[in-house]
C-alpha atoms as a PDB file:
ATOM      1  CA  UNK A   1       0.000   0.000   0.000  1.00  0.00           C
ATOM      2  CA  UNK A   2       1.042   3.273  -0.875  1.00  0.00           C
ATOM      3  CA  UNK A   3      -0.274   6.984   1.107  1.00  0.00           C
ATOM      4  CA  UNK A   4      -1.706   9.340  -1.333  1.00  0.00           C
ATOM      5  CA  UNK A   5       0.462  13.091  -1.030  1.00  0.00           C
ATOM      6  CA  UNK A   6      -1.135  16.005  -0.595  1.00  0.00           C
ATOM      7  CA  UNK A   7      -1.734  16.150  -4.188  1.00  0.00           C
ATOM      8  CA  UNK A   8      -4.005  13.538  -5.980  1.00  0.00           C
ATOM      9  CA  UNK A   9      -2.136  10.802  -7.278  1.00  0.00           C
ATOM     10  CA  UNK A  10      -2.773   8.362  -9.936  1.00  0.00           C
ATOM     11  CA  UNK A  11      -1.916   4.786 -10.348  1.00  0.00           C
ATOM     12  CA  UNK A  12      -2.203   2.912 -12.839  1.00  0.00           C
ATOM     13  CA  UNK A  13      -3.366  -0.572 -12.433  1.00  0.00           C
ATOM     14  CA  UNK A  14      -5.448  -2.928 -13.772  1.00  0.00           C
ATOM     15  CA  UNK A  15      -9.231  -2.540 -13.048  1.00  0.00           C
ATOM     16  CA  UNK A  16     -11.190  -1.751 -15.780  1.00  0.00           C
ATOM     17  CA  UNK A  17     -13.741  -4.724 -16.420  1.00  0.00           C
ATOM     18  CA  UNK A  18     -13.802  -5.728 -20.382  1.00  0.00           C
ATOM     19  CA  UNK A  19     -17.191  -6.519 -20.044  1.00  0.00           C
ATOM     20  CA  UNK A  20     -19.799  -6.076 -17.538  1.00  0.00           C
ATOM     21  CA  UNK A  21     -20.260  -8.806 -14.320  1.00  0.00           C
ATOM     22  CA  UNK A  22     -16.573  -9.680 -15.013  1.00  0.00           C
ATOM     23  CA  UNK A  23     -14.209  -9.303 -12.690  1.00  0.00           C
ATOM     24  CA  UNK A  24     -10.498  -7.189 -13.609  1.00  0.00           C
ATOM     25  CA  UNK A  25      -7.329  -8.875 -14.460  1.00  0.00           C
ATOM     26  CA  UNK A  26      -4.554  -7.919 -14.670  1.00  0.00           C
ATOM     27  CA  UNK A  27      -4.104  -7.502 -17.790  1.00  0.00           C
ATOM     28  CA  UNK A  28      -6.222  -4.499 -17.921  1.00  0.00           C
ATOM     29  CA  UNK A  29      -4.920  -1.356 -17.098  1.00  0.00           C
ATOM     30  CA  UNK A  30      -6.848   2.246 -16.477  1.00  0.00           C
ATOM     31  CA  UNK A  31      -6.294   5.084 -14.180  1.00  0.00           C
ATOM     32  CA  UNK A  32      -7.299   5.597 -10.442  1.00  0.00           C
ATOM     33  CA  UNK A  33      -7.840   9.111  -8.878  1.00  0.00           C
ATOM     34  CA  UNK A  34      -7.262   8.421  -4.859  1.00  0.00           C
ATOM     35  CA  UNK A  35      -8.664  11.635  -2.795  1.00  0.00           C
ATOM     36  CA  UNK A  36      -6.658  13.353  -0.378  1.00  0.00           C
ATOM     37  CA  UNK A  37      -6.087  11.721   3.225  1.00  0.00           C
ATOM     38  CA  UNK A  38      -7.023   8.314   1.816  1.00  0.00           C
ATOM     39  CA  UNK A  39      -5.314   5.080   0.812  1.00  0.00           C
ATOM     40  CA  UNK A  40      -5.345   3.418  -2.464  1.00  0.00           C
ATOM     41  CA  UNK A  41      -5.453  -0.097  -2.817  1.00  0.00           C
ATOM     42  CA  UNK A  42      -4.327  -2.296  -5.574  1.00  0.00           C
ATOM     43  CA  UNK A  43      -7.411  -4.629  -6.918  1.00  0.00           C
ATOM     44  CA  UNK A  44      -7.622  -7.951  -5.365  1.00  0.00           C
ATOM     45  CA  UNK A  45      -5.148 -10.457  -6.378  1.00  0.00           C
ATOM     46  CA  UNK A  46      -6.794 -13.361  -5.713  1.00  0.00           C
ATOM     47  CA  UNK A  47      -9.599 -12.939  -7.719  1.00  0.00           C
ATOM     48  CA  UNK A  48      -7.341 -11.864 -10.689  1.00  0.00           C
ATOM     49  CA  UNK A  49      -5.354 -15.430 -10.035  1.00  0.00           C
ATOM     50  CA  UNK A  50      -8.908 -17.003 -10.190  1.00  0.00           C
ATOM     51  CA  UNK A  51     -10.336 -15.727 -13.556  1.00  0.00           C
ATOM     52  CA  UNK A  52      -6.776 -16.081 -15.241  1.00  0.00           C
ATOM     53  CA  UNK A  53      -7.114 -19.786 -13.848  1.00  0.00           C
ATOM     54  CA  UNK A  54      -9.797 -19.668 -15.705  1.00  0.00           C
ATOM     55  CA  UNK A  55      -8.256 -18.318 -18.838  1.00  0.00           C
ATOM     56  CA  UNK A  56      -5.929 -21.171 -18.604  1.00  0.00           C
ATOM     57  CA  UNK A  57      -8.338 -24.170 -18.869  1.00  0.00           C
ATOM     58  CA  UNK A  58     -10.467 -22.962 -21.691  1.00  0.00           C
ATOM     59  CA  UNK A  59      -7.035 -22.305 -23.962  1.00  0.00           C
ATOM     60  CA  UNK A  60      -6.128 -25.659 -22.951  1.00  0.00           C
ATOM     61  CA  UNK A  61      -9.576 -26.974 -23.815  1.00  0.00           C
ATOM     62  CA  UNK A  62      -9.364 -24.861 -26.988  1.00  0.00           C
ATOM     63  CA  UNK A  63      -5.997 -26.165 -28.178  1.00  0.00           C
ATOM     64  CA  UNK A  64      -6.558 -29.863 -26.858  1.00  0.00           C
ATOM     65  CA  UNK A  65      -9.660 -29.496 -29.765  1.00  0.00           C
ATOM     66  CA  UNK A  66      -7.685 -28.121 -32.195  1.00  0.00           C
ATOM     67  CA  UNK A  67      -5.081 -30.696 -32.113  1.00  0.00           C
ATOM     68  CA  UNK A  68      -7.789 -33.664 -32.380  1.00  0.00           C
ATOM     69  CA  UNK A  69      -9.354 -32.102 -35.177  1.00  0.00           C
ATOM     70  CA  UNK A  70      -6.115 -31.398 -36.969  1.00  0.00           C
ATOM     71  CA  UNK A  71      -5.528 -34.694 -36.558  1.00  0.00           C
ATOM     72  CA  UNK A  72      -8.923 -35.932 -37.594  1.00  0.00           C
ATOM     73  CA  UNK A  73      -8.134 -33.996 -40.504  1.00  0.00           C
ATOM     74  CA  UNK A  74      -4.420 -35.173 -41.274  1.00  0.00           C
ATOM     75  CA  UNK A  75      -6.527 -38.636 -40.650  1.00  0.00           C
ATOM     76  CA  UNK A  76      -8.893 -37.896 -43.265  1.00  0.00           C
ATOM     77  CA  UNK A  77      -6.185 -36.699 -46.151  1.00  0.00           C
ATOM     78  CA  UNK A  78      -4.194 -39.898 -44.981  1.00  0.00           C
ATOM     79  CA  UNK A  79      -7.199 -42.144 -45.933  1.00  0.00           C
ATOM     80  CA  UNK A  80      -7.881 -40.257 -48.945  1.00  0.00           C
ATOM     81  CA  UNK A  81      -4.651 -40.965 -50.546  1.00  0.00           C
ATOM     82  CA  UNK A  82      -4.676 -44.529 -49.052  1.00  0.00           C
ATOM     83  CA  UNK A  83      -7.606 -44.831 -51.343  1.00  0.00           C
ATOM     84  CA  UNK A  84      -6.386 -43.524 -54.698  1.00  0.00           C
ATOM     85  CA  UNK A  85      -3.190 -45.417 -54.518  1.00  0.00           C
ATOM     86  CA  UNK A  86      -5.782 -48.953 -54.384  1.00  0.00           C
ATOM     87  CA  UNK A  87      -7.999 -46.693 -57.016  1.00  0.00           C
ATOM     88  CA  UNK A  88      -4.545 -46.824 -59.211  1.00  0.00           C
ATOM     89  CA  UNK A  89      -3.734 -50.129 -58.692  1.00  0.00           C
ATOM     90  CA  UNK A  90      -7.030 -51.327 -59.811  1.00  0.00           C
ATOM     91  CA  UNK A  91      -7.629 -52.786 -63.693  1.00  0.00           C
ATOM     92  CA  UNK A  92      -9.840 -50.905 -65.246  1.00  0.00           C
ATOM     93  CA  UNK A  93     -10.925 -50.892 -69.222  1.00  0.00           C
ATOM     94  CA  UNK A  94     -10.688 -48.796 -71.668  1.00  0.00           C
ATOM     95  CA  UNK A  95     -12.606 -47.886 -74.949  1.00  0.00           C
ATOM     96  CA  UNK A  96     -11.495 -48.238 -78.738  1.00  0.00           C
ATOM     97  CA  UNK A  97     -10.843 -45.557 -80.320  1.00  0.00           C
ATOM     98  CA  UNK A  98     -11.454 -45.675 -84.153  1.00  0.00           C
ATOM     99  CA  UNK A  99      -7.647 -44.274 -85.416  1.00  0.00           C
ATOM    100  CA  UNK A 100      -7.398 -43.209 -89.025  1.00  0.00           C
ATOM    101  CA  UNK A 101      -5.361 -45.301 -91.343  1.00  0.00           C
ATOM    102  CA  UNK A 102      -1.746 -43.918 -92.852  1.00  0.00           C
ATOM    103  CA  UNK A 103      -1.472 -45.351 -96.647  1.00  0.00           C
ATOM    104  CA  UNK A 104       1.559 -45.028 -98.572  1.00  0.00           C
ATOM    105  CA  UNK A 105       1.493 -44.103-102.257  1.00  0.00           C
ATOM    106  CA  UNK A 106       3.014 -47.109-104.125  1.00  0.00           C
ATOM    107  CA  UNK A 107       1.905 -45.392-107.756  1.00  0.00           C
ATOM    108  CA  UNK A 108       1.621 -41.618-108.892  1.00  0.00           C
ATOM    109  CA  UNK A 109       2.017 -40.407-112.175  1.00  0.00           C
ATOM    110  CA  UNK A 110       0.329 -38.079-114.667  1.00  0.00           C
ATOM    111  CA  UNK A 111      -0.876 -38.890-118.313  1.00  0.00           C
ATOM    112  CA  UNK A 112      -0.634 -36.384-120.668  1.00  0.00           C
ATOM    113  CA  UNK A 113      -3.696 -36.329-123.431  1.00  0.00           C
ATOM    114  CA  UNK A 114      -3.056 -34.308-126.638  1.00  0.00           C
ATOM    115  CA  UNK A 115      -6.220 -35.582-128.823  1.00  0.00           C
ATOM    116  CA  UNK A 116      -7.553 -34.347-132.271  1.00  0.00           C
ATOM    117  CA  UNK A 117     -10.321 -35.325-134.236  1.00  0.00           C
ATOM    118  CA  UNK A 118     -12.038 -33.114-136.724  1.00  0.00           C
ATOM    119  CA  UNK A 119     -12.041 -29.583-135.610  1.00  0.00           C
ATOM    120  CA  UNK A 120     -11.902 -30.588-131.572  1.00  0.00           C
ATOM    121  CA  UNK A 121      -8.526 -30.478-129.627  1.00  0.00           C
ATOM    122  CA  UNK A 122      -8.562 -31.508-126.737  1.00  0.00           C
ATOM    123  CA  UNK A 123      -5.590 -31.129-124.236  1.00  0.00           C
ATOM    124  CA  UNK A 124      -5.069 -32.056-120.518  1.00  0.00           C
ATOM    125  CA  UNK A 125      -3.869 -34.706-118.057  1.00  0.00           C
ATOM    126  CA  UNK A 126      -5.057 -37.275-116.223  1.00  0.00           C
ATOM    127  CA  UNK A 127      -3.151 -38.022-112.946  1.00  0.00           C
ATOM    128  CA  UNK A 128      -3.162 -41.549-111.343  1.00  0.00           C
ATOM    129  CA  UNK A 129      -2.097 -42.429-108.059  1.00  0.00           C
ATOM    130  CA  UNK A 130      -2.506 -46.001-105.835  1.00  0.00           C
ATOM    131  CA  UNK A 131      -2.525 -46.172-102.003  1.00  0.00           C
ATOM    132  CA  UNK A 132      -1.929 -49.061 -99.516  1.00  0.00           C
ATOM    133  CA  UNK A 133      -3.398 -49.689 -96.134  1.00  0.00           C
ATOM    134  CA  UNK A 134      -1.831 -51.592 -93.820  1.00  0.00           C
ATOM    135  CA  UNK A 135      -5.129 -53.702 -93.633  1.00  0.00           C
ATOM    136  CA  UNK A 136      -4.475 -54.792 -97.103  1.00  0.00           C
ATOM    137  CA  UNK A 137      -6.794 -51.947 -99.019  1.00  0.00           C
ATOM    138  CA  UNK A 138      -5.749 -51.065-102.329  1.00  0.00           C
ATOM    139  CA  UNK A 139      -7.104 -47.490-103.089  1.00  0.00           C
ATOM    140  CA  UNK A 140      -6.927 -46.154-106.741  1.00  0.00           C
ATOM    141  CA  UNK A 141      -7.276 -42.393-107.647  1.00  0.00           C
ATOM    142  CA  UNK A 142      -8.034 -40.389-110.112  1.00  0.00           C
ATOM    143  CA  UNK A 143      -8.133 -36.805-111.265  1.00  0.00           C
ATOM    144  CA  UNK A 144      -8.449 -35.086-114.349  1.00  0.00           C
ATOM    145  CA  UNK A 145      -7.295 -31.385-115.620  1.00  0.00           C
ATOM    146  CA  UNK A 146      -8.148 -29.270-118.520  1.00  0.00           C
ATOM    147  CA  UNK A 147     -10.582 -31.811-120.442  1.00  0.00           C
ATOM    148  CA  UNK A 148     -13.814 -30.455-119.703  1.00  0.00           C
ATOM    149  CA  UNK A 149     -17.072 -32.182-118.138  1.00  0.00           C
ATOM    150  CA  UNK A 150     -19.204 -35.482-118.632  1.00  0.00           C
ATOM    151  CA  UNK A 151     -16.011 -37.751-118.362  1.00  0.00           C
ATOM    152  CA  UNK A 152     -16.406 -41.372-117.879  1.00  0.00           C
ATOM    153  CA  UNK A 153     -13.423 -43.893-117.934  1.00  0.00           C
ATOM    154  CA  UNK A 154     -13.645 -46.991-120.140  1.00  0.00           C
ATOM    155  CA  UNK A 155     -11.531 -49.734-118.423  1.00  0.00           C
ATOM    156  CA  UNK A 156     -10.803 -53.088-117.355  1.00  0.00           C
ATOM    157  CA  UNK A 157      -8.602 -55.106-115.088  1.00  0.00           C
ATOM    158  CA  UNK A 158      -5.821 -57.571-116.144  1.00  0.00           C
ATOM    159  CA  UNK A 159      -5.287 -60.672-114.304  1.00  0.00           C
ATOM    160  CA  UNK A 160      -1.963 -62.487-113.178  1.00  0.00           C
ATOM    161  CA  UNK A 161      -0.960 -64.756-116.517  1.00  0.00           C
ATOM    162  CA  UNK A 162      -3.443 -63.049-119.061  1.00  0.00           C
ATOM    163  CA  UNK A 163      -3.308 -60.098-121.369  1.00  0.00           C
ATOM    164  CA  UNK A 164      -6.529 -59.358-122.318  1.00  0.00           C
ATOM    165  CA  UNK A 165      -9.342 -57.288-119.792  1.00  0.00           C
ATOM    166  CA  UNK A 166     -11.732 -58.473-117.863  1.00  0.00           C
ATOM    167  CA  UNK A 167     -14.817 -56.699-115.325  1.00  0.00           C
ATOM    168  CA  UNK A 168     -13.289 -55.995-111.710  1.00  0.00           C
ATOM    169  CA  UNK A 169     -13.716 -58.374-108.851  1.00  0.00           C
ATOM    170  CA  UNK A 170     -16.143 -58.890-106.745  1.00  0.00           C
ATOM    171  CA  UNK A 171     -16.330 -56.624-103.853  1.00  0.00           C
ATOM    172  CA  UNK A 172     -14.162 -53.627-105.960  1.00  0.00           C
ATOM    173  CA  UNK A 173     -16.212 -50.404-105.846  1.00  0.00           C
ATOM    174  CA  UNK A 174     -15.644 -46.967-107.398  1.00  0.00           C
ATOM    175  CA  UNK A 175     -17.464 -44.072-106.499  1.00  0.00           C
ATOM    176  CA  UNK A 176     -18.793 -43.259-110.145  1.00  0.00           C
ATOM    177  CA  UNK A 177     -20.560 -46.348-109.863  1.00  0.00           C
ATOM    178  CA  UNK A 178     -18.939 -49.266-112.513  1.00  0.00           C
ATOM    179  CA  UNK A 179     -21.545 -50.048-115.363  1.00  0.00           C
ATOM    180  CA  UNK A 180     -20.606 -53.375-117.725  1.00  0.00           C
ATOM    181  CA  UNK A 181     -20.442 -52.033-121.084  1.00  0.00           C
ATOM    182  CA  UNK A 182     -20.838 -53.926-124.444  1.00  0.00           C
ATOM    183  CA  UNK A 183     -20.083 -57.134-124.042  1.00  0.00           C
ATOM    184  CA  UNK A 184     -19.559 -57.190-120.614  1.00  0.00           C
ATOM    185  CA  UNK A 185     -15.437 -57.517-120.718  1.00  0.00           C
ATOM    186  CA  UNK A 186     -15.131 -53.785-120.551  1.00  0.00           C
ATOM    187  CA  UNK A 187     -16.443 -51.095-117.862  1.00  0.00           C
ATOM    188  CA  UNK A 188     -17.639 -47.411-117.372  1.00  0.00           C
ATOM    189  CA  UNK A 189     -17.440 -45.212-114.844  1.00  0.00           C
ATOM    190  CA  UNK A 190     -18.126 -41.553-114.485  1.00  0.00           C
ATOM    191  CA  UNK A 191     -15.477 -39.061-113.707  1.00  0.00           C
ATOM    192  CA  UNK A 192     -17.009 -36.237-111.455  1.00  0.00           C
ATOM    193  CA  UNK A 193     -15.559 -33.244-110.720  1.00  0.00           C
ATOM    194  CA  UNK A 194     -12.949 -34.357-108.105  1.00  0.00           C
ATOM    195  CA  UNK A 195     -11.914 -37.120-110.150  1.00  0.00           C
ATOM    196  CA  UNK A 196     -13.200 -40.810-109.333  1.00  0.00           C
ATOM    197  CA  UNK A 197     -11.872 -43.090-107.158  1.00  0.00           C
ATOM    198  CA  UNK A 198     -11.797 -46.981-106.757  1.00  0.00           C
ATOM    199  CA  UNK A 199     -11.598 -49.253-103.690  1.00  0.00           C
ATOM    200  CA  UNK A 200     -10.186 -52.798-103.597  1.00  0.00           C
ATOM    201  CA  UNK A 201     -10.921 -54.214-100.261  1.00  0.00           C
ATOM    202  CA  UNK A 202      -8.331 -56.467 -97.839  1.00  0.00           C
ATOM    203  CA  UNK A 203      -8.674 -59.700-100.184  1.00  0.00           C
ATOM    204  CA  UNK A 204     -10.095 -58.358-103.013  1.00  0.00           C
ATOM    205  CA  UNK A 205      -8.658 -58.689-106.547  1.00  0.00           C
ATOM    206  CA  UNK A 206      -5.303 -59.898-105.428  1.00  0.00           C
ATOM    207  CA  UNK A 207      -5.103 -61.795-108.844  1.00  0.00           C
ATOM    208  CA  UNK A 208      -5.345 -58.348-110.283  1.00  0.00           C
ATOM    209  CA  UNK A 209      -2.228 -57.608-112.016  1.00  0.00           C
ATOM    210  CA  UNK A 210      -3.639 -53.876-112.910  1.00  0.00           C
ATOM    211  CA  UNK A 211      -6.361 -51.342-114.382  1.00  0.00           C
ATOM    212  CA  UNK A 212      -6.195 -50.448-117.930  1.00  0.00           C
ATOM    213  CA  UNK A 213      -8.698 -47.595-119.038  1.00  0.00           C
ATOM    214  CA  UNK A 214      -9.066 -45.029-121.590  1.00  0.00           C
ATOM    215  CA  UNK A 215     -11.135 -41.635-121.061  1.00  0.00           C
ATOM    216  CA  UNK A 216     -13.950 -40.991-122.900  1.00  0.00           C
ATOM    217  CA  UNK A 217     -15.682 -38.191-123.645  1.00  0.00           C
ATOM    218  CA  UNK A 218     -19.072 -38.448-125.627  1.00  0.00           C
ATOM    219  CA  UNK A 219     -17.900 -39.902-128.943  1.00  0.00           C
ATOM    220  CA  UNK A 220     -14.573 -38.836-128.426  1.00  0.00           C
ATOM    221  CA  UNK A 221     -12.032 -41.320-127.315  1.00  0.00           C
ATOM    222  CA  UNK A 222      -8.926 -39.550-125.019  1.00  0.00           C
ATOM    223  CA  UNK A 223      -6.189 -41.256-125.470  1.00  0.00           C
ATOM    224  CA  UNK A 224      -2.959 -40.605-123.539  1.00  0.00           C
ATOM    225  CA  UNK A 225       0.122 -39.682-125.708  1.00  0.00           C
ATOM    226  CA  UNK A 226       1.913 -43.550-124.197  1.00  0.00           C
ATOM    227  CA  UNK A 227      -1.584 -44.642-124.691  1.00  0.00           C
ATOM    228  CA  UNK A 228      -3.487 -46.818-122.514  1.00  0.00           C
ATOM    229  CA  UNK A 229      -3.439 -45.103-118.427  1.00  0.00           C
ATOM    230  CA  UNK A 230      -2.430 -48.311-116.997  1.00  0.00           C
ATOM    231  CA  UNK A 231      -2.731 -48.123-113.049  1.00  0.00           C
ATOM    232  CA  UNK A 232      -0.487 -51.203-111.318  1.00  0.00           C
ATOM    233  CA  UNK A 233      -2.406 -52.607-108.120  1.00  0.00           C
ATOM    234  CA  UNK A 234       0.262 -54.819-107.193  1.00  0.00           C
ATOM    235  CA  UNK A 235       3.896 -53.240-106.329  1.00  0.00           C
ATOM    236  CA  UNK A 236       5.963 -54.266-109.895  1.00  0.00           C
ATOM    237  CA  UNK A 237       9.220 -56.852-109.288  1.00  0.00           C
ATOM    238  CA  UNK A 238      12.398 -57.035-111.217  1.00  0.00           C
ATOM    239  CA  UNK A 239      11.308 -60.246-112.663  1.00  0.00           C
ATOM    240  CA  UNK A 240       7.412 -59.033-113.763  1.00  0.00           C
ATOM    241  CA  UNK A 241       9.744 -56.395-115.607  1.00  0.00           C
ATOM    242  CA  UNK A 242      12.044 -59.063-117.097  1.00  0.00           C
ATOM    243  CA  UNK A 243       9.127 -60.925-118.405  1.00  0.00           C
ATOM    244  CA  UNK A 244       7.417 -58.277-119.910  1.00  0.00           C
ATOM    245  CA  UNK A 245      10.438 -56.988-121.763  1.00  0.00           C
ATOM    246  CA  UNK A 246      11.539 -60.911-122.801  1.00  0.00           C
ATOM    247  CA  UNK A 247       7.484 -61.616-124.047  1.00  0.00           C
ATOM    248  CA  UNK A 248       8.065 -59.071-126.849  1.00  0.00           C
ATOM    249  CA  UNK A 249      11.036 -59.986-128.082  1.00  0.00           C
ATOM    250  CA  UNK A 250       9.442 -63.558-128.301  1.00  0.00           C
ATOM    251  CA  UNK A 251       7.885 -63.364-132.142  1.00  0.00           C
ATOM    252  CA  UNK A 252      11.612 -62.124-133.072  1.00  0.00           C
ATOM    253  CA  UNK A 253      10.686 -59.408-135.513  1.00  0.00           C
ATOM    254  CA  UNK A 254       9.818 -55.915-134.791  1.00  0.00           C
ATOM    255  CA  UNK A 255      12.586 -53.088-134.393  1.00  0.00           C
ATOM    256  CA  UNK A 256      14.467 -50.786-132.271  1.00  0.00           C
ATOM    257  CA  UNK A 257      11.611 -48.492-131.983  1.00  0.00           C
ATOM    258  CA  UNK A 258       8.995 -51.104-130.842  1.00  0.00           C
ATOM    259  CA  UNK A 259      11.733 -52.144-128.440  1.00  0.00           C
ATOM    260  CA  UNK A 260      12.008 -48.986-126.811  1.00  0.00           C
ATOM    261  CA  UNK A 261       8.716 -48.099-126.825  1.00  0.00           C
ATOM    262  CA  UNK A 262       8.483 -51.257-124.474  1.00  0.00           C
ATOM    263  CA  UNK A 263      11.124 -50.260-122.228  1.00  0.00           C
ATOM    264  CA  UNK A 264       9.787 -46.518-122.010  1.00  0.00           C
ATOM    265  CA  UNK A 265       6.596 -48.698-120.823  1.00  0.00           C
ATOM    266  CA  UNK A 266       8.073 -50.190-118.168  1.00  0.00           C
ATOM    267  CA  UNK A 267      10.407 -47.047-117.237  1.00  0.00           C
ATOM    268  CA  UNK A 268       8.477 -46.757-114.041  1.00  0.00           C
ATOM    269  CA  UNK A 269       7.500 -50.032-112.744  1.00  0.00           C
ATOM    270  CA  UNK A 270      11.387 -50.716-112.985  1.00  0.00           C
ATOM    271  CA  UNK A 271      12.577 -47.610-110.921  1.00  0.00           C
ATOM    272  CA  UNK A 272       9.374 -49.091-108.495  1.00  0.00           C
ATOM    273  CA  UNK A 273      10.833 -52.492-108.539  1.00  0.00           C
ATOM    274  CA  UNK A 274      13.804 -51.009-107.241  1.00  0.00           C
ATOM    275  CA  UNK A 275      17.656 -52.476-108.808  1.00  0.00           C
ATOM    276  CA  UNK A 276      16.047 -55.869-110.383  1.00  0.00           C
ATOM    277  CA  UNK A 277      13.892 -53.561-112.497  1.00  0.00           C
ATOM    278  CA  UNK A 278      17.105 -51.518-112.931  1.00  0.00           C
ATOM    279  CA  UNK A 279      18.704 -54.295-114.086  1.00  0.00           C
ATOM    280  CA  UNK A 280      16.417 -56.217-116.050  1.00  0.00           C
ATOM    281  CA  UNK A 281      15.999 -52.597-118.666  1.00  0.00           C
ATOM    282  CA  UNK A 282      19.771 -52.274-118.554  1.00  0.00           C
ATOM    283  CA  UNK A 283      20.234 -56.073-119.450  1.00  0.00           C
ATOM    284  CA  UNK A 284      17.649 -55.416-122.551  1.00  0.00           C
ATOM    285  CA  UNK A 285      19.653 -51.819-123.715  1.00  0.00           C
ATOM    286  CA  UNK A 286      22.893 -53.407-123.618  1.00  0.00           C
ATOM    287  CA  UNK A 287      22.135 -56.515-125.553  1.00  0.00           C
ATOM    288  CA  UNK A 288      20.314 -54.495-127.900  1.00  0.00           C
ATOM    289  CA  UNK A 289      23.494 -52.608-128.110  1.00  0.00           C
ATOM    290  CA  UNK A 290      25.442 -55.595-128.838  1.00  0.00           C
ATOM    291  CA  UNK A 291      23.271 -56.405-131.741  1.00  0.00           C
ATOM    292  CA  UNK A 292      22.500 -59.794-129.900  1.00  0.00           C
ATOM    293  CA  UNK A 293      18.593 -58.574-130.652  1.00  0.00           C
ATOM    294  CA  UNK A 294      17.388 -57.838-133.765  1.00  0.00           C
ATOM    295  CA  UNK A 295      17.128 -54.518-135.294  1.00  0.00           C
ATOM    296  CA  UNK A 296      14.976 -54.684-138.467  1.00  0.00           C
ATOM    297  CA  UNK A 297      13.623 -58.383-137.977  1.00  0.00           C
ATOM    298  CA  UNK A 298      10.809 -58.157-140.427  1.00  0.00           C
ATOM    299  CA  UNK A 299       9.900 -54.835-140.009  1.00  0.00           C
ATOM    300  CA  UNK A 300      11.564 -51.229-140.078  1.00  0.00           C
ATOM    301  CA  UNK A 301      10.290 -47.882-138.528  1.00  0.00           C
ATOM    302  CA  UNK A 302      10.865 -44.578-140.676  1.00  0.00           C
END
């Protein structure tokens, strides 16, 4: 206890409730005036020691929930990843998915026609190309440029062994539609405006040596300046080359030019044949060369 001076003295303790009906700690602190000739006392400190007692148990109470709850909650992520790692291990199936098919082009070239008759001339291309699948389709395209509308194609397909045309194989489709024409051998298809394409199925028209066709236009007949568009729908071989070349030197007549209009023929199923085809149209040049074919066996060109 302290006396008050003469003068009024202030002291600064803790008194102040926070709130009402609750007693002062002493954590609060406010100002008390003492009056003269009196004594001023401090607050009472057991009741302060009481209601921070009290402070203390409902922190620990607090913090003791806290921790279970964090822990229910570490608990709960614990299960949850528990969980996905069985979810992971798990089989579980997926759908097909429909992929699109890569083809490779095994035949592209371009036909050039240059056709007169009468007072029509009529000059364009026609290019050809073939694509494999690796399922085994055989796809056959074809475009045309510069020789007007209402374009069919007159063809036929040539089997393995034979020389001569024959209608397509069951299951081939084209998408101008194939109509027999005359006598059945031959076929006709429209050309449309993007061209016309053909489909030979996984099995279909494996005998099928290749497509021979002609474009035809009305009346007029548009034939290519090496004649015939000939389309390959198997991939050539050094030795289909050989054959073809030693076949027409068979009737041994002929001459140089009907020779190398035959190897000119075959100019690009060689190069696709790779270095048999090579070989077999060297083989043929040289022993023309050597004069061990014949030149002017009954028959000359001028």
């Amino acid at each position: 206890l302290r006396l008050a001076s003469s003068h009024s003295q202030r002291i600064r303790c803790s008194t102040k409730p926070r709130a009402q009906h609750h007693r002062a700690t002493p954590h609060d602190r406010t100002k008390v005036c003492a009056p003269l000739g009196t004594l001023a006392t401090l607050p009472d400190r057991g009741s302060s020691l009481e209601a921070e007692l009290r402070e203390k148990k409902m922190f620990a109470s607090l913090t003791q929930q806290t921790a279970v709850a964090g822990s229910s909650a570490s608990g709960l992520r614990v299960s949850k990843a528990i969980r996905a790692r069985a979810a992971a291990r798990r089989p579980f199936r997926v759908s097909a998915v429909a992929t699109q098919q890569i083809g490779k082009i095994r035949f592209d070239e371009v036909a050039t026609i240059d056709h007169k008759e009468g007072d029509t001339h009529t000059v364009g291309s026609v290019d050809m190309k073939r694509v494999d699948y690796p399922d085994g389709t055989r796809v056959v395209k074809m475009t045309t440029q510069g020789l007007g509308d209402n374009l069919e194609l007159h063809w036929g397909c040539v089997f393995d062994g034979a020389d001569g045309w024959a209608p397509p194989p069951q299951g081939a489709s084209a998408t101008g539609g194939i109509n027999a024409f005359g006598d059945g051998i031959a076929s006709r298809t429209k050309i449309g405006g993007d061209g016309v394409t053909f489909t030979f199925p996984p099995g279909v028209g494996e005998d099928v040596e290749r497509m021979v066709g002609i474009v035809v236009k009305g009346e007029l007949w548009l034939h290519s300046v090496i004649g015939d568009l000939v389309i390959p729908l198997k991939t050539p071989s050094g030795t289909g080359v050989l054959k073809s070349l030693a076949d027409g030197e068979k009737a041994q007549s002929g001459s140089l030019y009907e020779r190398f209009r035959r190897v000119n023929d075959k100019l690009s199923e060689a190069v696709q044949s790779g270095p048999d085809g090579a070989a077999a149209v060297m083989a043929t040049l040289r022993l023309s060369a050597m004069r061990q074919l014949p030149w002017y066996a009954g028959g000359n060109y001028q």
